[in-house]
PDB file of N, CA and C in Angstrom:
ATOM      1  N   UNK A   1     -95.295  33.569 -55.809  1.00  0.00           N
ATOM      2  CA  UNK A   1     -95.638  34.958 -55.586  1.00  0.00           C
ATOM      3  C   UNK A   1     -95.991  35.599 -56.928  1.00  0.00           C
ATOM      4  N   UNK A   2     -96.542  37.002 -57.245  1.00  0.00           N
ATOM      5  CA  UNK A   2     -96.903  37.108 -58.101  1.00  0.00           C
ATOM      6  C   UNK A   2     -96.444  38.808 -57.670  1.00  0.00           C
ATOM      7  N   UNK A   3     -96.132  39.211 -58.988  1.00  0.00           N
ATOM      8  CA  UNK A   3     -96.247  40.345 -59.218  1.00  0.00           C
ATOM      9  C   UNK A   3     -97.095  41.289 -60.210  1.00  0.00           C
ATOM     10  N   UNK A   4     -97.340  42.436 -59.739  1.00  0.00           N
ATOM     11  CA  UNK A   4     -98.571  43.406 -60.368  1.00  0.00           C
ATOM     12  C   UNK A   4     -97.903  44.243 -60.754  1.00  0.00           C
ATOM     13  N   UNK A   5     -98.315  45.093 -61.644  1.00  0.00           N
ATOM     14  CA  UNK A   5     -98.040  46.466 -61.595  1.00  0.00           C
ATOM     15  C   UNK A   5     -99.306  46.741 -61.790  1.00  0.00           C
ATOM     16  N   UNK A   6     -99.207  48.013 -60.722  1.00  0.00           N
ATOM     17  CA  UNK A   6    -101.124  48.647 -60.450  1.00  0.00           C
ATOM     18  C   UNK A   6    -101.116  49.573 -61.134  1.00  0.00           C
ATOM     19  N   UNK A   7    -100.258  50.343 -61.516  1.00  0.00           N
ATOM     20  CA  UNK A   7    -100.406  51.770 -62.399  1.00  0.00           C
ATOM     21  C   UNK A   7    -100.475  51.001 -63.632  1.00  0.00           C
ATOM     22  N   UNK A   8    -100.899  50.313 -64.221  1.00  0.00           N
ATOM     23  CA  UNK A   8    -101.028  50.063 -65.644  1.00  0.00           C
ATOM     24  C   UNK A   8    -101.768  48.434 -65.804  1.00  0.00           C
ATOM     25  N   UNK A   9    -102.232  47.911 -64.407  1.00  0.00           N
ATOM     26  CA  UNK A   9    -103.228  47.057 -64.159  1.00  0.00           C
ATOM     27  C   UNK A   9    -102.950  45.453 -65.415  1.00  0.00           C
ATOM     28  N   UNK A  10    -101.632  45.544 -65.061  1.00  0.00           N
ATOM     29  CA  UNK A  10    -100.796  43.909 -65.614  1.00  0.00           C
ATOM     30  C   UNK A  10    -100.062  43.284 -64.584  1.00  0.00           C
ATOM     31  N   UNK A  11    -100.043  41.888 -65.157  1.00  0.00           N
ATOM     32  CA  UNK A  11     -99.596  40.663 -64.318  1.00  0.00           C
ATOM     33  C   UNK A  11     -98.050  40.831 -65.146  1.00  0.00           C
ATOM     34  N   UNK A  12     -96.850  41.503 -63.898  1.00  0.00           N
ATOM     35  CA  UNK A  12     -95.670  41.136 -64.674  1.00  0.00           C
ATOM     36  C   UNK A  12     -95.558  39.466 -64.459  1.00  0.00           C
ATOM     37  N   UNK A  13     -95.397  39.121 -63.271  1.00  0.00           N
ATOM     38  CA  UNK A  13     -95.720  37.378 -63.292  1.00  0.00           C
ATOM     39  C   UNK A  13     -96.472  36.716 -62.402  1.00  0.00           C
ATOM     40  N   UNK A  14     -96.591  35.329 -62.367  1.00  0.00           N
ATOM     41  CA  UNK A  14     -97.139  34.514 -61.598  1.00  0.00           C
ATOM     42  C   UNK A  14     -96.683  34.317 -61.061  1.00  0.00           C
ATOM     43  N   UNK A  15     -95.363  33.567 -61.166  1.00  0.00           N
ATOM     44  CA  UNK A  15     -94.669  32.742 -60.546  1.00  0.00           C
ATOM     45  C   UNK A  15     -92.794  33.216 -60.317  1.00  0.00           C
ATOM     46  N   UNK A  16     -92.947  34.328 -58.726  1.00  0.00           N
ATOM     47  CA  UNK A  16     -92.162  34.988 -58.784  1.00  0.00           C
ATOM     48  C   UNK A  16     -91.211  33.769 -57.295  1.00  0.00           C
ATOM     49  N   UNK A  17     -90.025  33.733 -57.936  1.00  0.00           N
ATOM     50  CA  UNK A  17     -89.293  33.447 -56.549  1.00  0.00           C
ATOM     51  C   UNK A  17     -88.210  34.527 -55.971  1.00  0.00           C
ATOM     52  N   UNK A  18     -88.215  34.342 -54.516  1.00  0.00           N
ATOM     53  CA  UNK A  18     -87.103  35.462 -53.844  1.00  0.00           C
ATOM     54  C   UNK A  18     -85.824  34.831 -53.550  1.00  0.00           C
ATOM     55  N   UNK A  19     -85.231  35.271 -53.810  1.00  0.00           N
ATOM     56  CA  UNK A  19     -83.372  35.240 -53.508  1.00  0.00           C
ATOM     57  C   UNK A  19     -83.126  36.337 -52.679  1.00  0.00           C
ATOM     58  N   UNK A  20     -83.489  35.803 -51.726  1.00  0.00           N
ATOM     59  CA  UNK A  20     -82.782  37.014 -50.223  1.00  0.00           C
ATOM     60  C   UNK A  20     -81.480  36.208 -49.069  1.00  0.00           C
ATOM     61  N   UNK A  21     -81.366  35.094 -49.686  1.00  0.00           N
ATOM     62  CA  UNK A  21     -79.490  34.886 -49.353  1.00  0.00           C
ATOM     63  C   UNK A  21     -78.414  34.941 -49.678  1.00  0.00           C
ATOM     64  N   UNK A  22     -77.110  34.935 -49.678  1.00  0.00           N
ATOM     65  CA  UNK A  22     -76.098  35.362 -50.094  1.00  0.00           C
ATOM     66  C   UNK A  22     -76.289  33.842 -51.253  1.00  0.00           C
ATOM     67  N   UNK A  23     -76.482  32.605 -51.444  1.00  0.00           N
ATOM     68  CA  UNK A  23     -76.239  31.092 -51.915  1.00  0.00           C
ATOM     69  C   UNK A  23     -77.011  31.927 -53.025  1.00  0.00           C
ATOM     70  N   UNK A  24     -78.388  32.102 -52.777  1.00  0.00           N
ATOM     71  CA  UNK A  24     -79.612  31.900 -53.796  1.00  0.00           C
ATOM     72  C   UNK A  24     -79.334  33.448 -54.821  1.00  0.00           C
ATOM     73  N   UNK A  25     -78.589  34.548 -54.257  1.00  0.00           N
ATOM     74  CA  UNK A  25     -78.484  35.382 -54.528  1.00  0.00           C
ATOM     75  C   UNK A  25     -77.258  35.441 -55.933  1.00  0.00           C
ATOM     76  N   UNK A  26     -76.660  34.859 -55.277  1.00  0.00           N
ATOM     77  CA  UNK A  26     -74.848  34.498 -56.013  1.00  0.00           C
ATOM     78  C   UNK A  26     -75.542  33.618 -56.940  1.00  0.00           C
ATOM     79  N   UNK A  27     -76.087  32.326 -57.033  1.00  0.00           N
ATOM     80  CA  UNK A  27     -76.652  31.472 -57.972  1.00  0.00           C
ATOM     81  C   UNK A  27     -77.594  32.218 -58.927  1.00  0.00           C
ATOM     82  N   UNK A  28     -78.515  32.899 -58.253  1.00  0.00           N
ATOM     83  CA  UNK A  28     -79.490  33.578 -59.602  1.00  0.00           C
ATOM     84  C   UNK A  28     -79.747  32.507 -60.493  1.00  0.00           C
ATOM     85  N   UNK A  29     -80.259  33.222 -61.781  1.00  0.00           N
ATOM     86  CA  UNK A  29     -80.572  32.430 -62.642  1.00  0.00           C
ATOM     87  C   UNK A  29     -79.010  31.477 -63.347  1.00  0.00           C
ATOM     88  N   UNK A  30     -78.289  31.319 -62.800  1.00  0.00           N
ATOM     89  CA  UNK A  30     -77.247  30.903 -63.485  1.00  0.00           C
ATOM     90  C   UNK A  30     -77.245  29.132 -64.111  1.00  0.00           C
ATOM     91  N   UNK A  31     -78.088  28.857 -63.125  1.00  0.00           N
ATOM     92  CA  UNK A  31     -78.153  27.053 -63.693  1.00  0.00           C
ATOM     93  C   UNK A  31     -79.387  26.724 -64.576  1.00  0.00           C
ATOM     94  N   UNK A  32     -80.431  28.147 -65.001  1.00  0.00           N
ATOM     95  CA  UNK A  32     -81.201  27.917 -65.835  1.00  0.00           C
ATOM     96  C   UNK A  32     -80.878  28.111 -67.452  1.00  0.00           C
ATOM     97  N   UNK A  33     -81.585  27.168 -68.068  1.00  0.00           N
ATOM     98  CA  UNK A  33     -81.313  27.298 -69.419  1.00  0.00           C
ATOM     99  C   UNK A  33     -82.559  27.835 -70.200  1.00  0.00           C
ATOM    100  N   UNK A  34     -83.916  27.963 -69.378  1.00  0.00           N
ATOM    101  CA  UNK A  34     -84.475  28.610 -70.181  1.00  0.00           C
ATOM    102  C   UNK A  34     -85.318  29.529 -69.197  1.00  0.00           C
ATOM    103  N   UNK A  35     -86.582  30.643 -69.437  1.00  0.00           N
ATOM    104  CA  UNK A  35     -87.181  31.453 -68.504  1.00  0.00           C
ATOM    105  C   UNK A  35     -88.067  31.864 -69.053  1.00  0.00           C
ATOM    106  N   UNK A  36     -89.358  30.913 -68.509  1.00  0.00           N
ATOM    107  CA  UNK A  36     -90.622  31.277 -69.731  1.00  0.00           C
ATOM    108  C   UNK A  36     -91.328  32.522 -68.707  1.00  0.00           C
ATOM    109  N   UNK A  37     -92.188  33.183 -69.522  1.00  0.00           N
ATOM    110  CA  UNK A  37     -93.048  33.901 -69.875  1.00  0.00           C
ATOM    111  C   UNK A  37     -93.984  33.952 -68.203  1.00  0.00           C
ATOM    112  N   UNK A  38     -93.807  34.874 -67.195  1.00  0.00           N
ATOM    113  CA  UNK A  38     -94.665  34.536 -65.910  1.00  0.00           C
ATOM    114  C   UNK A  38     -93.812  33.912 -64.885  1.00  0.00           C
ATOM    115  N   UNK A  39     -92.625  33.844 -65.324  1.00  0.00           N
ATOM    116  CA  UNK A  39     -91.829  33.730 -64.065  1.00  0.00           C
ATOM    117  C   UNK A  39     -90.656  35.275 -63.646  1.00  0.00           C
ATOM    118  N   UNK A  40     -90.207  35.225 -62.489  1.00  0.00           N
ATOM    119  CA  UNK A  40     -89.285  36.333 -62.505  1.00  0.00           C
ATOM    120  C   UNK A  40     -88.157  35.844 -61.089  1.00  0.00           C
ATOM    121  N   UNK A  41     -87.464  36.669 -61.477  1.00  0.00           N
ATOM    122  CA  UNK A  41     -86.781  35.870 -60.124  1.00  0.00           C
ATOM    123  C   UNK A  41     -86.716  37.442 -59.179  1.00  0.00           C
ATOM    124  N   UNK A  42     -86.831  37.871 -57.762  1.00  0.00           N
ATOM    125  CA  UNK A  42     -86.849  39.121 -57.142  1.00  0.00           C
ATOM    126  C   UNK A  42     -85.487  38.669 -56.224  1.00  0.00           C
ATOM    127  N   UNK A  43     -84.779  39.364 -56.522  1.00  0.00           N
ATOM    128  CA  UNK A  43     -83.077  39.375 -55.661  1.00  0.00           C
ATOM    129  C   UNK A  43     -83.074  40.710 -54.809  1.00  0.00           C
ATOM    130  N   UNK A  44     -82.835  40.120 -53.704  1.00  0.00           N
ATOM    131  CA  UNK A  44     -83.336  41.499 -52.375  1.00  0.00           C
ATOM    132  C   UNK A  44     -81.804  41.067 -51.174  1.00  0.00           C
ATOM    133  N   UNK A  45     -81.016  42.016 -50.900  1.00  0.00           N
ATOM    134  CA  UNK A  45     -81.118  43.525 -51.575  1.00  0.00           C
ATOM    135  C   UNK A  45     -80.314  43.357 -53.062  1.00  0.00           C
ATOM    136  N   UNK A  46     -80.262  44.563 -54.069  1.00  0.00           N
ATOM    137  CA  UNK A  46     -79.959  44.381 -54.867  1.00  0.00           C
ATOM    138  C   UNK A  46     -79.821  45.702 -55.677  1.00  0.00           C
ATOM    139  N   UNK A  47     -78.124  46.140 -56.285  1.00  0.00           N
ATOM    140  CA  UNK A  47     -78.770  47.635 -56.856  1.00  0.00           C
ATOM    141  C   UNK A  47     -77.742  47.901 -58.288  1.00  0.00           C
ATOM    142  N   UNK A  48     -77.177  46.257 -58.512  1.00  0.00           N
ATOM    143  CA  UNK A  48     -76.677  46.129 -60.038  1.00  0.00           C
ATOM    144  C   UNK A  48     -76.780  44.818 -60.000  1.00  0.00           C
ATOM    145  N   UNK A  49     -76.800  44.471 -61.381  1.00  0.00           N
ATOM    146  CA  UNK A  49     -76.984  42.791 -61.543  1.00  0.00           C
ATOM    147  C   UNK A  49     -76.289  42.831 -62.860  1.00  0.00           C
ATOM    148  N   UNK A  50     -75.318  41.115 -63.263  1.00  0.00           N
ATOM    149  CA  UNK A  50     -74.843  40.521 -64.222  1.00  0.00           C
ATOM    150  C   UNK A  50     -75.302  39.893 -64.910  1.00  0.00           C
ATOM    151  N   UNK A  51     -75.240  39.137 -66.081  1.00  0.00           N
ATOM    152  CA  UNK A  51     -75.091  38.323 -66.577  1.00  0.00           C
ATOM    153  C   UNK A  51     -74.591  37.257 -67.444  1.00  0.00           C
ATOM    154  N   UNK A  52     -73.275  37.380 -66.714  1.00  0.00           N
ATOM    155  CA  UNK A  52     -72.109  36.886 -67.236  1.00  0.00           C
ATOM    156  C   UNK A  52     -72.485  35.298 -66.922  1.00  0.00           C
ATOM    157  N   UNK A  53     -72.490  34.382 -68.134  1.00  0.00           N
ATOM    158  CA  UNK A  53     -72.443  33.209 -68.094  1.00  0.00           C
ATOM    159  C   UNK A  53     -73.993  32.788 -68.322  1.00  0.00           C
ATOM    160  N   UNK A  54     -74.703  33.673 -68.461  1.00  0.00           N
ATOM    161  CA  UNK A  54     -75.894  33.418 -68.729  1.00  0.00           C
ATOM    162  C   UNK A  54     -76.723  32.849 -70.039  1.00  0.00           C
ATOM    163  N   UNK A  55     -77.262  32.115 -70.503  1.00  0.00           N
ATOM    164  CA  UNK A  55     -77.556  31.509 -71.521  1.00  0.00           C
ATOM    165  C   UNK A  55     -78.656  32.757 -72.388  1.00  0.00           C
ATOM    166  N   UNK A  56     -79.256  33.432 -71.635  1.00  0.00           N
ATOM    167  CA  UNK A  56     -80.189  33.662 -72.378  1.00  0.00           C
ATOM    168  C   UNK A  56     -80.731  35.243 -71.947  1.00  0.00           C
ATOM    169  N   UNK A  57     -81.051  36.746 -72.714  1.00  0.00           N
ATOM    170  CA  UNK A  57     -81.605  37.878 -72.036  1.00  0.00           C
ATOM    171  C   UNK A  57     -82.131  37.922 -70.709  1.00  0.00           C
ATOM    172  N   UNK A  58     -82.717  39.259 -70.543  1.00  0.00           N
ATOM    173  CA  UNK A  58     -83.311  39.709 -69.772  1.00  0.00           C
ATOM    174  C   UNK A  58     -83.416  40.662 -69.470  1.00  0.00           C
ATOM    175  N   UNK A  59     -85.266  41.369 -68.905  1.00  0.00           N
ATOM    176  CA  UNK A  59     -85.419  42.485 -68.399  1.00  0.00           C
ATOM    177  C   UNK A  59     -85.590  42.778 -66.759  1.00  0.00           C
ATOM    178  N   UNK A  60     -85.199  43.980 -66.704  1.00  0.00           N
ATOM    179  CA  UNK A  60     -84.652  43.927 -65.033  1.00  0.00           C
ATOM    180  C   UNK A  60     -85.199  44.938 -64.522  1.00  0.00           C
ATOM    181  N   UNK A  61     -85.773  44.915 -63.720  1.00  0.00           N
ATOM    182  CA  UNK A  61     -86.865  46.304 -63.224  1.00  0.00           C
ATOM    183  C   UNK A  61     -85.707  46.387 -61.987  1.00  0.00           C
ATOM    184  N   UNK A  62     -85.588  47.876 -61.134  1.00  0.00           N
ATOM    185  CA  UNK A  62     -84.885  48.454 -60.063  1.00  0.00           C
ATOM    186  C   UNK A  62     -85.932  48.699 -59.500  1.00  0.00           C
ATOM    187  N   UNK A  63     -86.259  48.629 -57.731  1.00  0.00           N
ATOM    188  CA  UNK A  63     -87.528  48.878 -57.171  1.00  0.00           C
ATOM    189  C   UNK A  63     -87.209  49.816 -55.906  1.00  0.00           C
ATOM    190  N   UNK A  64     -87.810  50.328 -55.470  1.00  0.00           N
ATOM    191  CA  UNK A  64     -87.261  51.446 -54.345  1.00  0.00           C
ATOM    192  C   UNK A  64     -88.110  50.601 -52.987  1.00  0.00           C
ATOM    193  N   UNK A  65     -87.768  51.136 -52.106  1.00  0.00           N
ATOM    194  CA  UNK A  65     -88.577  50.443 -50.808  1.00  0.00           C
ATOM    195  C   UNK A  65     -90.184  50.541 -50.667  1.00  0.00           C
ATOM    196  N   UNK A  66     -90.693  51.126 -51.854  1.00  0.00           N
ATOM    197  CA  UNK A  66     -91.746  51.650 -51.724  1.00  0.00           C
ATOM    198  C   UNK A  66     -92.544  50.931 -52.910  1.00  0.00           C
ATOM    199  N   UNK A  67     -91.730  49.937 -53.329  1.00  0.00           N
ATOM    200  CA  UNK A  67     -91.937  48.561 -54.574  1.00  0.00           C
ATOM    201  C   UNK A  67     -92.469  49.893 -55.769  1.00  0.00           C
ATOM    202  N   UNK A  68     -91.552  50.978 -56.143  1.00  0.00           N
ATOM    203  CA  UNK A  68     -92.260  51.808 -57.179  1.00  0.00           C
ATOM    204  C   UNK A  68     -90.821  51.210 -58.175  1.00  0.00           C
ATOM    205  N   UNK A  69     -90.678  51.429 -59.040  1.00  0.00           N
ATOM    206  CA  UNK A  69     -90.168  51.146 -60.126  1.00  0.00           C
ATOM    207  C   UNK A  69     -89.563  52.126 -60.673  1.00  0.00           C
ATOM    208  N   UNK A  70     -88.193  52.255 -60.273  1.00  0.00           N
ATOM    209  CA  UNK A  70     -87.105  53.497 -60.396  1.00  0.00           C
ATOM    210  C   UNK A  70     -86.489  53.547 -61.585  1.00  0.00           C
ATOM    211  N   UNK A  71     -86.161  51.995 -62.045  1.00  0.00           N
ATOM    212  CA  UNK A  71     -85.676  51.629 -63.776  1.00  0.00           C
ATOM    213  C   UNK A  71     -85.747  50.806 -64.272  1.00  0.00           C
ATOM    214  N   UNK A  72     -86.241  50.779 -65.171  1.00  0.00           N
ATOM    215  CA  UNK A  72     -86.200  49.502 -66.565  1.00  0.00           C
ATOM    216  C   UNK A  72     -85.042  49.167 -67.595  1.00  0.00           C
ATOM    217  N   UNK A  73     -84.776  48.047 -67.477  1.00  0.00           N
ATOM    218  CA  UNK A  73     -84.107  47.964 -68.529  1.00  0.00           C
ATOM    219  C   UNK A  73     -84.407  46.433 -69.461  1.00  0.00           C
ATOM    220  N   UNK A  74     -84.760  46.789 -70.727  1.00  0.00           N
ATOM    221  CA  UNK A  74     -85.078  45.815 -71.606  1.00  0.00           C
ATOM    222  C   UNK A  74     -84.089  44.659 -71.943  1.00  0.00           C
ATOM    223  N   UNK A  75     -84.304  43.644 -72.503  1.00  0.00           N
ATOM    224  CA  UNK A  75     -83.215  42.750 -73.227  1.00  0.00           C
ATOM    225  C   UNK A  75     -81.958  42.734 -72.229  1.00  0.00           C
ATOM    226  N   UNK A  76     -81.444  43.288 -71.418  1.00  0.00           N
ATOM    227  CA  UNK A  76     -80.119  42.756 -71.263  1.00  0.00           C
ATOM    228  C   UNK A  76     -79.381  41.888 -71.294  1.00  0.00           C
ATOM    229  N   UNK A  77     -78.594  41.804 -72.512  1.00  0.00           N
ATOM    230  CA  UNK A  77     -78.041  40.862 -73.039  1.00  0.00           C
ATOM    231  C   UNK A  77     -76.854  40.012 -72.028  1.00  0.00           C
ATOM    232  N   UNK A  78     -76.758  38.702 -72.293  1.00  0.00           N
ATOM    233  CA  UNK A  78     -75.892  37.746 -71.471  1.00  0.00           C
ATOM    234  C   UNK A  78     -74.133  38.725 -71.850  1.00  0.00           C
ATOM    235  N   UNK A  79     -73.297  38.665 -70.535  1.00  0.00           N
ATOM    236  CA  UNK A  79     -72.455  39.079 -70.581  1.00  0.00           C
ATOM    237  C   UNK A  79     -72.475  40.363 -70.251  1.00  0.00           C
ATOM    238  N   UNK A  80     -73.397  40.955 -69.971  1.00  0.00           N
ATOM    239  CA  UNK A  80     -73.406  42.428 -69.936  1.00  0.00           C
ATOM    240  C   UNK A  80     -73.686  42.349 -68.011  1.00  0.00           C
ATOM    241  N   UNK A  81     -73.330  43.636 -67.903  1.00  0.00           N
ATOM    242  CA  UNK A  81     -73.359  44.515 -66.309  1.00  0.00           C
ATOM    243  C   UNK A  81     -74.196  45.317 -66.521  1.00  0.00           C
ATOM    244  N   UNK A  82     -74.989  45.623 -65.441  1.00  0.00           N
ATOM    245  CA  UNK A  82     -76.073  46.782 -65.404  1.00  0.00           C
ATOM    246  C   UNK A  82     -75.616  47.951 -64.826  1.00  0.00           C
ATOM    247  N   UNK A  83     -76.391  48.806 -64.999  1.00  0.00           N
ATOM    248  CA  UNK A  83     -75.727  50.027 -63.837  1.00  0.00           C
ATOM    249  C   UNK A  83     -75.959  49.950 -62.808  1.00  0.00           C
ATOM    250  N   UNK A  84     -75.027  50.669 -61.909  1.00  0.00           N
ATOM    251  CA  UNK A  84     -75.694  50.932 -60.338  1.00  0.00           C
ATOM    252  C   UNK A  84     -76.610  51.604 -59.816  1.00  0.00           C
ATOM    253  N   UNK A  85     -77.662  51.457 -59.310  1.00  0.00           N
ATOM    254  CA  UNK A  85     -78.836  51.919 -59.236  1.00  0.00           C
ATOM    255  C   UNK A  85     -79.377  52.254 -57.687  1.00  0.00           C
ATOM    256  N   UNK A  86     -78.247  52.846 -56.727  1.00  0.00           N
ATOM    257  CA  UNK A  86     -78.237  53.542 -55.492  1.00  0.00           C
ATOM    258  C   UNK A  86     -79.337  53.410 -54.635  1.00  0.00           C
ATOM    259  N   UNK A  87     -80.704  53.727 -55.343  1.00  0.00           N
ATOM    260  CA  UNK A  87     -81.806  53.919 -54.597  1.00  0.00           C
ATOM    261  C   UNK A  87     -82.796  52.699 -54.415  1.00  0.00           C
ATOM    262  N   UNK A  88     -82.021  51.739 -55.401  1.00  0.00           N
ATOM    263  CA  UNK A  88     -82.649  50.232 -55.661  1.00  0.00           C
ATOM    264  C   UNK A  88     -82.355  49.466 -54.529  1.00  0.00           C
ATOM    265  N   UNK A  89     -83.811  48.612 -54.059  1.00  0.00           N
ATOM    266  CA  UNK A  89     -83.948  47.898 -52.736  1.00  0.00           C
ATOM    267  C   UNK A  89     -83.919  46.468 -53.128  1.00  0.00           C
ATOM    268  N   UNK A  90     -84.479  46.424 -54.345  1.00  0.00           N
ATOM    269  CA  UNK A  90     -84.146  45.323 -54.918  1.00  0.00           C
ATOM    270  C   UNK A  90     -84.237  45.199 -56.408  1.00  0.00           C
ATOM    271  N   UNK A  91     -84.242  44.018 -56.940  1.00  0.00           N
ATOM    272  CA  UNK A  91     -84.371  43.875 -58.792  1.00  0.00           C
ATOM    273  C   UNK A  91     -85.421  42.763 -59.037  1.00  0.00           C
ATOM    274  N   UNK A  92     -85.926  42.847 -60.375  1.00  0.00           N
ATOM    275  CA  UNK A  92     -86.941  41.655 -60.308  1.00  0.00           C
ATOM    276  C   UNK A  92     -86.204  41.351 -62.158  1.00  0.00           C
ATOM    277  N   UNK A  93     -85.782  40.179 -61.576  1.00  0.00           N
ATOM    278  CA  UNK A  93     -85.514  40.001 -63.288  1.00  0.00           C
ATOM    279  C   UNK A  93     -86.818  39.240 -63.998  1.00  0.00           C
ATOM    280  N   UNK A  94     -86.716  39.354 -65.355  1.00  0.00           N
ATOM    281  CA  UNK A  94     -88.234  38.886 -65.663  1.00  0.00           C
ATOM    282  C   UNK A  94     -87.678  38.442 -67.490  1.00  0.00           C
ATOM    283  N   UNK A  95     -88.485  37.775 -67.839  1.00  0.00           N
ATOM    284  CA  UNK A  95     -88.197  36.945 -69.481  1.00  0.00           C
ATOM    285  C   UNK A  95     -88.198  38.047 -70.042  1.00  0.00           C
ATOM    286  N   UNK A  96     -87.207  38.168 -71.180  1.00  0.00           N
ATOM    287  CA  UNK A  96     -87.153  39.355 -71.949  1.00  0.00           C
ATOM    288  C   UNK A  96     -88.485  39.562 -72.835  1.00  0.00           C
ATOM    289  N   UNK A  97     -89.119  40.338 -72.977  1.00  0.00           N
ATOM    290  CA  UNK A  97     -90.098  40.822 -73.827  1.00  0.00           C
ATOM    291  C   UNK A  97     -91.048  41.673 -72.722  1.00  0.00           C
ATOM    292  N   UNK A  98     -91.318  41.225 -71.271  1.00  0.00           N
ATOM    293  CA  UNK A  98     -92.415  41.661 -70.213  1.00  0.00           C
ATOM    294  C   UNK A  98     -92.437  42.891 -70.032  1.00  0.00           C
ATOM    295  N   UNK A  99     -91.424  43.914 -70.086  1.00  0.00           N
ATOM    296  CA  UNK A  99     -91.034  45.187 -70.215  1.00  0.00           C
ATOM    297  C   UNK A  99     -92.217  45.942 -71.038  1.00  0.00           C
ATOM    298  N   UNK A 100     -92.124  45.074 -72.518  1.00  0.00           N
ATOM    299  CA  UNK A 100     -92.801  45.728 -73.749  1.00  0.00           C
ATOM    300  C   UNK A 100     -94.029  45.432 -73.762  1.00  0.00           C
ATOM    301  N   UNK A 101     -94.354  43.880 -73.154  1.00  0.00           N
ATOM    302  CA  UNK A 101     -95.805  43.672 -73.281  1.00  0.00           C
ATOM    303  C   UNK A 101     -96.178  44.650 -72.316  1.00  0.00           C
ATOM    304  N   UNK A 102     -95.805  44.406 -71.278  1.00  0.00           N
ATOM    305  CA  UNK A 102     -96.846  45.500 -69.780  1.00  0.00           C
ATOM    306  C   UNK A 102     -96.715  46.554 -70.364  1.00  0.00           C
ATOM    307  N   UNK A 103     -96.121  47.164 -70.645  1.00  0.00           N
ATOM    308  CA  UNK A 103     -95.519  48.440 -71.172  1.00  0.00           C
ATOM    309  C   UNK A 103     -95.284  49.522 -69.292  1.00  0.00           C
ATOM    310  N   UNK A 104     -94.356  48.499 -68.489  1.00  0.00           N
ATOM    311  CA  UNK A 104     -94.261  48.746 -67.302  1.00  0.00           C
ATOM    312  C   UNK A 104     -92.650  50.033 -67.908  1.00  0.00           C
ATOM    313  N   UNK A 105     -92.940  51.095 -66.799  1.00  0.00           N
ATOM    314  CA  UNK A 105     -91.891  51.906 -67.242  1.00  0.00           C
ATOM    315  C   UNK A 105     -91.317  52.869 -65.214  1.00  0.00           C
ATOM    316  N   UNK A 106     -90.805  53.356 -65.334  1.00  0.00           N
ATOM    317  CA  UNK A 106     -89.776  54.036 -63.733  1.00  0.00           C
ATOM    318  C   UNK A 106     -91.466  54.611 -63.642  1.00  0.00           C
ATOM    319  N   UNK A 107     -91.231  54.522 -62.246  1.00  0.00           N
ATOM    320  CA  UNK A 107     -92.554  55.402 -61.276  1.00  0.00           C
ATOM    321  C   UNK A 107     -93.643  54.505 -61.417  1.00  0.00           C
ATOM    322  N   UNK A 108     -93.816  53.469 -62.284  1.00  0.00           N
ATOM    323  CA  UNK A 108     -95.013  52.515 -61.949  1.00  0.00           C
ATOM    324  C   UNK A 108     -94.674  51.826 -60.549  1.00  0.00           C
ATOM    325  N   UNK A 109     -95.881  51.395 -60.016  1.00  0.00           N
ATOM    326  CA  UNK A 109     -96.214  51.160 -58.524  1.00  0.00           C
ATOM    327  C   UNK A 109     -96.708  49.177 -59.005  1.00  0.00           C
ATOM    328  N   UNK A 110     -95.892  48.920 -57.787  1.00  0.00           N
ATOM    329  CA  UNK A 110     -95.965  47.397 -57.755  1.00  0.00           C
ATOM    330  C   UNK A 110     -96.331  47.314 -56.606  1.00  0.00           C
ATOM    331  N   UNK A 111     -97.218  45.451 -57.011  1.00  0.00           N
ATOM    332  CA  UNK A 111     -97.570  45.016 -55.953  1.00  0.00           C
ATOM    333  C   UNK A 111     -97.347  43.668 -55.961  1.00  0.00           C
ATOM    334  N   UNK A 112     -96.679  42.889 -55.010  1.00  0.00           N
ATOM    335  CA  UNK A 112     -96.038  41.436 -55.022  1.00  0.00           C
ATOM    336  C   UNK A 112     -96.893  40.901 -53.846  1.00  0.00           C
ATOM    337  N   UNK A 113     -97.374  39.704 -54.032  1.00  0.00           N
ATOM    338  CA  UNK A 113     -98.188  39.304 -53.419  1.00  0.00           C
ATOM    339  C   UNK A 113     -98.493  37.691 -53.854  1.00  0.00           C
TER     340      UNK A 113
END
């Protein structure tokens, strides 16, 4: 799957997979050791995320039902908790830096496809 952002006409990735079960959801990225550049993982539903035990960053977009983009958050470092994000339908985690290249920010409009 691939994700867009249309308000600013960038490829956040190519190669997006969904975690919409409780197994794939709970696992996340946890057995990866690395997360190149064009992949993301989309965890549905979803409205805080960890990364406790995690080898390596990450940026984490919050998405509303309307795939608009409610919050960003850059780098989040391994070990850290995110906030709770109420209105979030789901999360798209993505390789740390994609944030800064897209220069994707809250209220940009996505399109997964």
């Amino acid at each position: 799957m691939r994700i867009i952002n249309q308000t600013r006409n960038t490829v956040l990735a190519k190669d997006a997979v969904v975690a919409d079960k409780l197994f794939k959801r709970t696992k996340g990225l946890l057995d990866r050791t690395t997360f190149k550049l064009g992949e993301a993982l989309i965890i549905k539903p979803c409205k805080s995320v960890h990364t406790y035990f995690m080898l390596f960053p990450l940026d984490v977009l919050f998405v509303d039902k309307d795939n608009r983009v409610i919050r960003a958050i850059s780098n989040l470092q391994p070990f850290r908790v995110s906030p709770i994000v109420f209105k979030s339908e789901f999360v798209i985690e993505l390789p740390t830096g994609t944030i800064a290249k897209t220069e994707t920010q809250a209220s940009d409009q996505l399109l997964l496809e």
